[in-house]
PDB file of N, CA and C in Angstrom:
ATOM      1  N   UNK A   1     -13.838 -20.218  22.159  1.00  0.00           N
ATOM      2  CA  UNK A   1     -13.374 -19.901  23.498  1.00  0.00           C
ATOM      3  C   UNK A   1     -11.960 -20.419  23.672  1.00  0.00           C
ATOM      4  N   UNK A   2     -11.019 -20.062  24.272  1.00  0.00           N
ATOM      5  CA  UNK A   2      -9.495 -20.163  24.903  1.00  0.00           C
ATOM      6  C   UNK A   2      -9.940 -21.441  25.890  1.00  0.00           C
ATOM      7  N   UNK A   3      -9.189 -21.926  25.580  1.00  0.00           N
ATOM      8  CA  UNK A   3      -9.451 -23.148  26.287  1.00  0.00           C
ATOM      9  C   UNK A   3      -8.290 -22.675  27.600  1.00  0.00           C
ATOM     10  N   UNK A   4      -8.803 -22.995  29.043  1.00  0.00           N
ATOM     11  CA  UNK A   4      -8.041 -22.572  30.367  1.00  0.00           C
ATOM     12  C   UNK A   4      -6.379 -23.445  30.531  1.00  0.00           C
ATOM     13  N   UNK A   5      -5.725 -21.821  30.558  1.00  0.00           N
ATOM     14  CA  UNK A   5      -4.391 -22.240  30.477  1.00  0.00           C
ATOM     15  C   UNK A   5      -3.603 -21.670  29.174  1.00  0.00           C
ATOM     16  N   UNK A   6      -4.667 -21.526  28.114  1.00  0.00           N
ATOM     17  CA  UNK A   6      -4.136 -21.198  27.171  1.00  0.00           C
ATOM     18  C   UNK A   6      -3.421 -19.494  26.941  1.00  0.00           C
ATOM     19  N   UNK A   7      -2.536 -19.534  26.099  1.00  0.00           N
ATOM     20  CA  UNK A   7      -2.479 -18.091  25.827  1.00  0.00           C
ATOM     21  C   UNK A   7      -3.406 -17.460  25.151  1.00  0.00           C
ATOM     22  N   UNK A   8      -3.514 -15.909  25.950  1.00  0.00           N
ATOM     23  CA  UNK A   8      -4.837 -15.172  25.183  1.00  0.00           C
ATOM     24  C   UNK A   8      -3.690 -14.614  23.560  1.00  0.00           C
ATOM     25  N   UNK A   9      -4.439 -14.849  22.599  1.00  0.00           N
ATOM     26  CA  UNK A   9      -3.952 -13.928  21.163  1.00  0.00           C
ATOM     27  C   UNK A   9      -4.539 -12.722  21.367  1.00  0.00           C
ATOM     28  N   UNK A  10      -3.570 -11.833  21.352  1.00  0.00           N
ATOM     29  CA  UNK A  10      -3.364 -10.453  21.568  1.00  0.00           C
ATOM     30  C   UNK A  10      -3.292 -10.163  20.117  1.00  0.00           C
ATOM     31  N   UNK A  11      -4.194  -9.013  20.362  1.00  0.00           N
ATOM     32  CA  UNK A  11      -4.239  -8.069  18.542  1.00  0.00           C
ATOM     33  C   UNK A  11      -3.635  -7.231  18.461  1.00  0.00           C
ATOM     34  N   UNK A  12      -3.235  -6.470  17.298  1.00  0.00           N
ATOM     35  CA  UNK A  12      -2.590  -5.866  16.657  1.00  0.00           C
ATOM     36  C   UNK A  12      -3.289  -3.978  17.576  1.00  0.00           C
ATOM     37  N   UNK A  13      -2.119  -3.506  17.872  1.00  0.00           N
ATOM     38  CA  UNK A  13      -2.603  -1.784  18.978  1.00  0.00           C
ATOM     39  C   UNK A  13      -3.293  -1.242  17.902  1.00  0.00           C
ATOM     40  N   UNK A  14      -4.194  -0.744  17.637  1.00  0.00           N
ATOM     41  CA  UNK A  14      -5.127   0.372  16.899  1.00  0.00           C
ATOM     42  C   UNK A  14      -4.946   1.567  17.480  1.00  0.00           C
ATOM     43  N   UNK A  15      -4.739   2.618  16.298  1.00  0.00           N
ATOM     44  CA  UNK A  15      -4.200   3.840  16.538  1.00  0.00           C
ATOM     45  C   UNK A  15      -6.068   4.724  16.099  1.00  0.00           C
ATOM     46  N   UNK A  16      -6.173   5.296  16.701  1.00  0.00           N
ATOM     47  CA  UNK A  16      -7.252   5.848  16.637  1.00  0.00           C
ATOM     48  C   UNK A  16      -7.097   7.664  16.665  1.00  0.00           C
ATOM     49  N   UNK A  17      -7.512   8.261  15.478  1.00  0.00           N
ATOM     50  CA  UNK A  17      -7.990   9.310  15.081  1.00  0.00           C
ATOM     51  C   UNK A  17      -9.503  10.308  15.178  1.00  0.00           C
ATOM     52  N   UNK A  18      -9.195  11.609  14.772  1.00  0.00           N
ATOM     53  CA  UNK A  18     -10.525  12.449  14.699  1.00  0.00           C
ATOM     54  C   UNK A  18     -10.880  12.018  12.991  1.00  0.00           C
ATOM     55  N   UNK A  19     -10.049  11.686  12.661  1.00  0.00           N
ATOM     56  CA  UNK A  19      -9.534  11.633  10.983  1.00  0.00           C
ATOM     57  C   UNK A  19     -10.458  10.274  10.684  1.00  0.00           C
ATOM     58  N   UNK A  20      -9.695   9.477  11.421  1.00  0.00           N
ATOM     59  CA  UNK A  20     -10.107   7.999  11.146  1.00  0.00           C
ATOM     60  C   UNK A  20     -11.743   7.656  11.644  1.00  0.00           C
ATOM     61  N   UNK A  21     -11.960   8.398  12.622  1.00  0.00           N
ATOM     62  CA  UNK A  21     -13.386   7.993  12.830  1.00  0.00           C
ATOM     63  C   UNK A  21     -14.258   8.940  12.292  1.00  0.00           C
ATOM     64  N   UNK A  22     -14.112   9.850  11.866  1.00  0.00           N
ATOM     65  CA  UNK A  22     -14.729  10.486  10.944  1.00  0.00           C
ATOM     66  C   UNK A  22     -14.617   9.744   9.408  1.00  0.00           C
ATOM     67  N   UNK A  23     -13.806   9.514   8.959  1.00  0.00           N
ATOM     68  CA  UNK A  23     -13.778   8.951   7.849  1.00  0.00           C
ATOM     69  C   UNK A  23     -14.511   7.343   8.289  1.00  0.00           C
ATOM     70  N   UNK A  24     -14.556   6.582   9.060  1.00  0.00           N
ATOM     71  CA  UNK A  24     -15.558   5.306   9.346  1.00  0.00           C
ATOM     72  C   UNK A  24     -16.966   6.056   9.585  1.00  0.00           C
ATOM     73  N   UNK A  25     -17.312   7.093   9.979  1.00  0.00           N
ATOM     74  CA  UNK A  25     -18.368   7.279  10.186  1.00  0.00           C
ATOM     75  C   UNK A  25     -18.986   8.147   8.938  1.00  0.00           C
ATOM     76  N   UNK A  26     -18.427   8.624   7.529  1.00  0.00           N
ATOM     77  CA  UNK A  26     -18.688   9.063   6.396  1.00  0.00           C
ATOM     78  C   UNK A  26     -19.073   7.571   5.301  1.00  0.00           C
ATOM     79  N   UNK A  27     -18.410   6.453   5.666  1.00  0.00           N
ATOM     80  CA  UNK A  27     -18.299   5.334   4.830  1.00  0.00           C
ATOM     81  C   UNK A  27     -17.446   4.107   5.619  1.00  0.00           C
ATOM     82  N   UNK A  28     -17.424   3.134   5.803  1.00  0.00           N
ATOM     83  CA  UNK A  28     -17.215   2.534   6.025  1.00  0.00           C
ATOM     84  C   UNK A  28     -16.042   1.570   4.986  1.00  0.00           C
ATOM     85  N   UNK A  29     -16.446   1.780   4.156  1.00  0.00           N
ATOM     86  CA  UNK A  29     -15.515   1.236   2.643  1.00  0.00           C
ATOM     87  C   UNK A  29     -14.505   2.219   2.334  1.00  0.00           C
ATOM     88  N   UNK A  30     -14.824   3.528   2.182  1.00  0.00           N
ATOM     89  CA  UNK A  30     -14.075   4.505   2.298  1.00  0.00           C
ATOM     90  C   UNK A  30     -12.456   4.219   3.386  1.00  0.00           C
ATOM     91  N   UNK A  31     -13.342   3.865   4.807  1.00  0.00           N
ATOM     92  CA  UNK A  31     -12.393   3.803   5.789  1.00  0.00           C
ATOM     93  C   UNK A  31     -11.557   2.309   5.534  1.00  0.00           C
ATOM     94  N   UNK A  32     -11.746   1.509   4.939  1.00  0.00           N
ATOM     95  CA  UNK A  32     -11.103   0.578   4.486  1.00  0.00           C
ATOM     96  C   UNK A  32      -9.978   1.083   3.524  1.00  0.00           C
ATOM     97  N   UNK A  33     -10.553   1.477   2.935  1.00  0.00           N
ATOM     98  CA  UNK A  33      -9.461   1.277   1.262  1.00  0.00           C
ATOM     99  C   UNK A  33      -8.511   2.317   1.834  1.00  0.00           C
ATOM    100  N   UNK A  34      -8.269   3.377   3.159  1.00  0.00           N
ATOM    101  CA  UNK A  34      -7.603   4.136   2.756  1.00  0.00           C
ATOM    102  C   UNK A  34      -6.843   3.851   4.253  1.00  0.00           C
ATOM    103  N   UNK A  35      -7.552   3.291   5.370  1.00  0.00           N
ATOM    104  CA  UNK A  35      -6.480   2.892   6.148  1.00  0.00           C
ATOM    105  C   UNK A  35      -6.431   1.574   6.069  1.00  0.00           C
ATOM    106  N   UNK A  36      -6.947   0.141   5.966  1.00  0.00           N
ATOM    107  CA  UNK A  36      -6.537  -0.857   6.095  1.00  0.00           C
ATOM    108  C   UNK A  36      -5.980  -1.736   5.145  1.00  0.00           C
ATOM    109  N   UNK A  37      -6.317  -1.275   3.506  1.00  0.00           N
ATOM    110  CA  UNK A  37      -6.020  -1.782   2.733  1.00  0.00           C
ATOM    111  C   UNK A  37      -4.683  -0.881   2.172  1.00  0.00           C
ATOM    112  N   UNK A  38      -5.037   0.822   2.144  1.00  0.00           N
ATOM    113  CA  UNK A  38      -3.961   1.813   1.984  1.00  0.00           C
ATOM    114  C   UNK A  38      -4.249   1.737   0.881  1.00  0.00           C
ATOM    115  N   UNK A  39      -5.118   2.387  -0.028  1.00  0.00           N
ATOM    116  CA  UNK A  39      -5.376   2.340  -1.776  1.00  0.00           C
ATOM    117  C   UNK A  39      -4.723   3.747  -1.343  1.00  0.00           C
ATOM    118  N   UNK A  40      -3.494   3.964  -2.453  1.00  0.00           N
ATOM    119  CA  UNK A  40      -3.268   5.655  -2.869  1.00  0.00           C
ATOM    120  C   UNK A  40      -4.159   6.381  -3.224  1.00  0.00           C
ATOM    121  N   UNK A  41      -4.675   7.545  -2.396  1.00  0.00           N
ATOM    122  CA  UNK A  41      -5.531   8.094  -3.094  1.00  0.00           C
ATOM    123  C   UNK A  41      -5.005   9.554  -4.065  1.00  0.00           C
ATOM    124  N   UNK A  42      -5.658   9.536  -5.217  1.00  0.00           N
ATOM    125  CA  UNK A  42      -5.290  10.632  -5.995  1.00  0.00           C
ATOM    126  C   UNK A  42      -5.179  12.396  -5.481  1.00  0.00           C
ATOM    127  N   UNK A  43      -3.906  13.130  -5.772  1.00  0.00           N
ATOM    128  CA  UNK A  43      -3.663  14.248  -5.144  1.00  0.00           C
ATOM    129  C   UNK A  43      -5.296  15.366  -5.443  1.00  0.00           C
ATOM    130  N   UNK A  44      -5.108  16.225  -4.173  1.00  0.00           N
ATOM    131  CA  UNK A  44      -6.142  16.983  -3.838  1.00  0.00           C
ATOM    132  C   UNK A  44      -6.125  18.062  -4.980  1.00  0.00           C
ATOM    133  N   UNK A  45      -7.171  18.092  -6.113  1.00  0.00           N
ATOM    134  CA  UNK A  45      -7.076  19.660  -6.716  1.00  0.00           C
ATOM    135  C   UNK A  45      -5.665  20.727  -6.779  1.00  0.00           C
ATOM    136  N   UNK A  46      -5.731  21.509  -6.133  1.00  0.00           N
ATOM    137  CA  UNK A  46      -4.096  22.389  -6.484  1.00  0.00           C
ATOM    138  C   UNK A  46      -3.116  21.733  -5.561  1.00  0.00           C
ATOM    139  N   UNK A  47      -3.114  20.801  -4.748  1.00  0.00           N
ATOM    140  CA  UNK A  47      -1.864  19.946  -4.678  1.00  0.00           C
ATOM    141  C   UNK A  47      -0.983  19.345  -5.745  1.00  0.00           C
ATOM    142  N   UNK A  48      -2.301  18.782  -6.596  1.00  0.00           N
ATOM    143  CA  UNK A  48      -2.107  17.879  -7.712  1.00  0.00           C
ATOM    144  C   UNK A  48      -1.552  18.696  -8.736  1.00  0.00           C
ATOM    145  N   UNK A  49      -1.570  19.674  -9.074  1.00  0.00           N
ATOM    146  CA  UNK A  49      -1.141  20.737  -9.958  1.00  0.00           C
ATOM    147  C   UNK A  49       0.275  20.903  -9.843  1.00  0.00           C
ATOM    148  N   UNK A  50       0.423  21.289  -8.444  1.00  0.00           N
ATOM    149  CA  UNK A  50       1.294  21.451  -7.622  1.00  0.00           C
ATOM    150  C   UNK A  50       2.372  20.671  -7.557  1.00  0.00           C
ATOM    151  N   UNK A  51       2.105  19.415  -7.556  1.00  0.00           N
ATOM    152  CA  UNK A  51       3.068  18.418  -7.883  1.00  0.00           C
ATOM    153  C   UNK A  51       3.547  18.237  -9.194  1.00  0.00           C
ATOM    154  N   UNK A  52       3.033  18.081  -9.985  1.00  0.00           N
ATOM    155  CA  UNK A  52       3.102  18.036 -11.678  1.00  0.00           C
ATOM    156  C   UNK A  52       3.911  19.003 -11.561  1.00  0.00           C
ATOM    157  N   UNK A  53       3.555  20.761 -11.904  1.00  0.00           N
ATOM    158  CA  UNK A  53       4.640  21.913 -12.088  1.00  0.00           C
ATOM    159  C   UNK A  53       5.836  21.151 -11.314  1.00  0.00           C
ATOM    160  N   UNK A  54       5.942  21.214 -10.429  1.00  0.00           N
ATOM    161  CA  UNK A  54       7.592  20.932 -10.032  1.00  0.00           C
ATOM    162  C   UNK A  54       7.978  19.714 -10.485  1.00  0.00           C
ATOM    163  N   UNK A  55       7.409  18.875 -10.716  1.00  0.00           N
ATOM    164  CA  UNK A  55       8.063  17.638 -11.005  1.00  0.00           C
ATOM    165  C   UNK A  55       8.602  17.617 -13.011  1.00  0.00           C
ATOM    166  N   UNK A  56       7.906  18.834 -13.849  1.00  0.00           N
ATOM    167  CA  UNK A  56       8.149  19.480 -15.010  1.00  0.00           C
ATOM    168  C   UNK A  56       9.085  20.174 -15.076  1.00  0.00           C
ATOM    169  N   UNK A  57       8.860  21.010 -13.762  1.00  0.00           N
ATOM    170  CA  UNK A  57      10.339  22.061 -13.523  1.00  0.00           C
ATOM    171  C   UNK A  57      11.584  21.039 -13.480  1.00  0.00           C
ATOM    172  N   UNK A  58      11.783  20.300 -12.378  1.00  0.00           N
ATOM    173  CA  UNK A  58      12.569  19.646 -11.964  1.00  0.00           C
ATOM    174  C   UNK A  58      13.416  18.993 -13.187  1.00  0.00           C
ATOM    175  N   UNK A  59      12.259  17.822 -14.136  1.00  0.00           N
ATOM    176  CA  UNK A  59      12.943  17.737 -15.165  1.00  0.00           C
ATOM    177  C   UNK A  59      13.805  18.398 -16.249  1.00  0.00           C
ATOM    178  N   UNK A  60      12.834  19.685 -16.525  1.00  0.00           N
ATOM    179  CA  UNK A  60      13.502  20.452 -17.347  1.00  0.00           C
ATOM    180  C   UNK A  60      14.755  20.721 -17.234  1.00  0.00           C
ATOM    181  N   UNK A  61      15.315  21.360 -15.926  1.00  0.00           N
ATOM    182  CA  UNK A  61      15.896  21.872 -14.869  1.00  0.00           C
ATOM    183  C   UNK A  61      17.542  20.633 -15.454  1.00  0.00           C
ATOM    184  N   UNK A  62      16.621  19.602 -14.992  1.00  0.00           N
ATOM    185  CA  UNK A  62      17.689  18.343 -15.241  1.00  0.00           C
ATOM    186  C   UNK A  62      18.414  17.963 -16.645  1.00  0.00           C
ATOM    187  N   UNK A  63      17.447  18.495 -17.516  1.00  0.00           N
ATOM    188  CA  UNK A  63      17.919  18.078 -18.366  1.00  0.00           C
ATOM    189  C   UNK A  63      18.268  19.278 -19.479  1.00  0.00           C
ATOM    190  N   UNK A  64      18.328  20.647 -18.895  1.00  0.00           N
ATOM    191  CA  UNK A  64      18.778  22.048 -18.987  1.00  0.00           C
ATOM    192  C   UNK A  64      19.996  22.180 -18.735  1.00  0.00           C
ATOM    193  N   UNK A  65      20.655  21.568 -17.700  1.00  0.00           N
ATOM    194  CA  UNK A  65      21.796  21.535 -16.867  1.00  0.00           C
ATOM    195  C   UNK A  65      22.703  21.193 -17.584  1.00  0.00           C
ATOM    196  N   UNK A  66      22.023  19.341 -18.133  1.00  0.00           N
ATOM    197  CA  UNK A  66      22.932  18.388 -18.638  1.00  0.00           C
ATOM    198  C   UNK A  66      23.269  19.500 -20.023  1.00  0.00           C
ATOM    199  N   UNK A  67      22.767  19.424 -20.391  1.00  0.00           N
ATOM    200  CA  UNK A  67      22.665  20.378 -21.946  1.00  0.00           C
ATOM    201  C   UNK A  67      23.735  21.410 -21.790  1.00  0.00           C
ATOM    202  N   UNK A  68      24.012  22.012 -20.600  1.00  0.00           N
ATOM    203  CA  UNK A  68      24.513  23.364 -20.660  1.00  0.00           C
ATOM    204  C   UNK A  68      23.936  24.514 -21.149  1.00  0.00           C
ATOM    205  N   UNK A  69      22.555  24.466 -21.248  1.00  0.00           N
ATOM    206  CA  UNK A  69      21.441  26.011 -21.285  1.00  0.00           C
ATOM    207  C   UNK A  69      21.683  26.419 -20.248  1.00  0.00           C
ATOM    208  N   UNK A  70      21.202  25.731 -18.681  1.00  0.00           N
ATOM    209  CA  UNK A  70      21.222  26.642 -17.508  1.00  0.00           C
ATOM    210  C   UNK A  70      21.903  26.268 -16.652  1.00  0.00           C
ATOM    211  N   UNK A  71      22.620  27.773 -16.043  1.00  0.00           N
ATOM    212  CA  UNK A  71      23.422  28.003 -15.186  1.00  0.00           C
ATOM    213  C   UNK A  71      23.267  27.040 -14.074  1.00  0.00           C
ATOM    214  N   UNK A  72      24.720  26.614 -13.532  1.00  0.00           N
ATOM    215  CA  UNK A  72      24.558  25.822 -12.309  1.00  0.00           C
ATOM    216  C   UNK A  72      24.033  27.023 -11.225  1.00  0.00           C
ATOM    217  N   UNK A  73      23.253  26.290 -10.432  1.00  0.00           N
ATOM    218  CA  UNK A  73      22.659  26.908  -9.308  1.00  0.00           C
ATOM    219  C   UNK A  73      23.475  28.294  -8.360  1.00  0.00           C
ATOM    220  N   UNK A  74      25.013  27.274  -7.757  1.00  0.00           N
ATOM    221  CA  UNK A  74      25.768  28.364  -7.123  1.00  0.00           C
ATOM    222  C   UNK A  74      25.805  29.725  -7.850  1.00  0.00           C
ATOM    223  N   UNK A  75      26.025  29.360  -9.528  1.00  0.00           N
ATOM    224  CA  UNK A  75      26.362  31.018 -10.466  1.00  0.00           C
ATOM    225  C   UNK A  75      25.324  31.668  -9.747  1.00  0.00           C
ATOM    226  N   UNK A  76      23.682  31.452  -9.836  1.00  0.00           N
ATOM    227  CA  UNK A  76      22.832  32.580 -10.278  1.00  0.00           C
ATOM    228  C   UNK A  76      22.221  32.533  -8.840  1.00  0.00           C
ATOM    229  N   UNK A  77      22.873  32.358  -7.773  1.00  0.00           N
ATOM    230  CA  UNK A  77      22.550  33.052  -6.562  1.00  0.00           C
ATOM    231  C   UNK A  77      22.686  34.335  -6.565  1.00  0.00           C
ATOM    232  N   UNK A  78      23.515  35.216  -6.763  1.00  0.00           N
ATOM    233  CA  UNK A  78      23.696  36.874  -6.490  1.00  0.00           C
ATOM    234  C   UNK A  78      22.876  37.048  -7.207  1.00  0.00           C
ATOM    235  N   UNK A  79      22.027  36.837  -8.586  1.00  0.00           N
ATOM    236  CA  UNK A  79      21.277  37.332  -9.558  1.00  0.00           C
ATOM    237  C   UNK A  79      19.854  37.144  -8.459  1.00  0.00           C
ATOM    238  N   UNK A  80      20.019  35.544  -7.939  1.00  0.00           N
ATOM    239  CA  UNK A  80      18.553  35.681  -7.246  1.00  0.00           C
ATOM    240  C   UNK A  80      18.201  36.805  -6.000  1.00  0.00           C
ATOM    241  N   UNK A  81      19.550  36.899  -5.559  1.00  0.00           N
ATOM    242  CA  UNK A  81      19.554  37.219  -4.248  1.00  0.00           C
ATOM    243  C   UNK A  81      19.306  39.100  -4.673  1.00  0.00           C
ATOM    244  N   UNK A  82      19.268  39.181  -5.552  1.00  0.00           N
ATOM    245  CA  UNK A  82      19.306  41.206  -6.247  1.00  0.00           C
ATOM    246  C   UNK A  82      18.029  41.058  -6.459  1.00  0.00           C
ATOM    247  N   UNK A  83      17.366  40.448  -7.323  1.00  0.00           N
ATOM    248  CA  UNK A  83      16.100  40.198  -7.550  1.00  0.00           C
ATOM    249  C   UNK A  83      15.428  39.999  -6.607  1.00  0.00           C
ATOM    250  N   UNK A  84      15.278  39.448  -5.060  1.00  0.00           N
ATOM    251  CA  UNK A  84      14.658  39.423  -3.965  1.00  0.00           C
ATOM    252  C   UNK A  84      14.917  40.882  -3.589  1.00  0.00           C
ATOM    253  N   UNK A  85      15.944  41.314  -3.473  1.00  0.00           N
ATOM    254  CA  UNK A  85      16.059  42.432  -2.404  1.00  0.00           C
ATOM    255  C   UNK A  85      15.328  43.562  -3.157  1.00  0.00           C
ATOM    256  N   UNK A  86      15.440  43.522  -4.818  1.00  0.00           N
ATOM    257  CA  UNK A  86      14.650  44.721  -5.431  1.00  0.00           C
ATOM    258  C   UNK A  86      13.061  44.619  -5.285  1.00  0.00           C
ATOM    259  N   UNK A  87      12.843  43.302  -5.000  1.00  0.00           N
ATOM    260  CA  UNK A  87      11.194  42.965  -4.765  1.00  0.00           C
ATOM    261  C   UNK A  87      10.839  43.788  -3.299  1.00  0.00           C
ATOM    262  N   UNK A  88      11.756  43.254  -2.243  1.00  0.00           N
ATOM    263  CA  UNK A  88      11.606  44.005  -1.163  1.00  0.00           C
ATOM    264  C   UNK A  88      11.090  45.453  -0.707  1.00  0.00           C
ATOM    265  N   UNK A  89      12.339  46.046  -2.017  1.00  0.00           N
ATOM    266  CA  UNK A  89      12.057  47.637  -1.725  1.00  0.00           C
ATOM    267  C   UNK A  89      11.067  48.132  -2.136  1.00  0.00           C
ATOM    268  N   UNK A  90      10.321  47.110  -2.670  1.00  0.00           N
ATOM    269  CA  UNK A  90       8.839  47.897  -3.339  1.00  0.00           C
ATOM    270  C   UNK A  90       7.974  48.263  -2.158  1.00  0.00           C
TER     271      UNK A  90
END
């Protein structure tokens, strides 16, 4: 008990979700590790894919450049930009 006079310790604001109480009400441990402790959780199926390809592209990309295989970006705009518009007219 607060002894009279004392200051009350005030807690930390809790942000409350459809997310979050659904996830406490699926598991309880669950709802720990992912809001209070914050364990990363591993990407969703084709997110996860999703990330990888571009982050492969990206490298390549990077180290395509350095090399001088592929065109800096500004060149092969008109090439992209013909190639969209011929997709269009289909």
């Amino acid at each position: 008990m607060e002894a009279i006079g004392q200051p009350i310790r005030k807690l930390p604001a809790m942000q409350v979700s459809y997310n979050k109480l659904k996830t406490f009400g699926e598991c309880a441990l669950k709802y720990r590790l992912a809001y209070i402790e914050r364990v990363p959780r591993p990407p969703i199926g084709t997110l996860g894919f999703q990330r990888r390809l571009h982050a492969a592209l990206a490298q390549y990309h990077h180290f395509a450049r350095r090399d001088g295989i592929v065109r800096k970006q500004s060149s092969s705009l008109p090439m992209l930009n013909s190639a969209a518009q011929a997709r269009s007219q289909r």
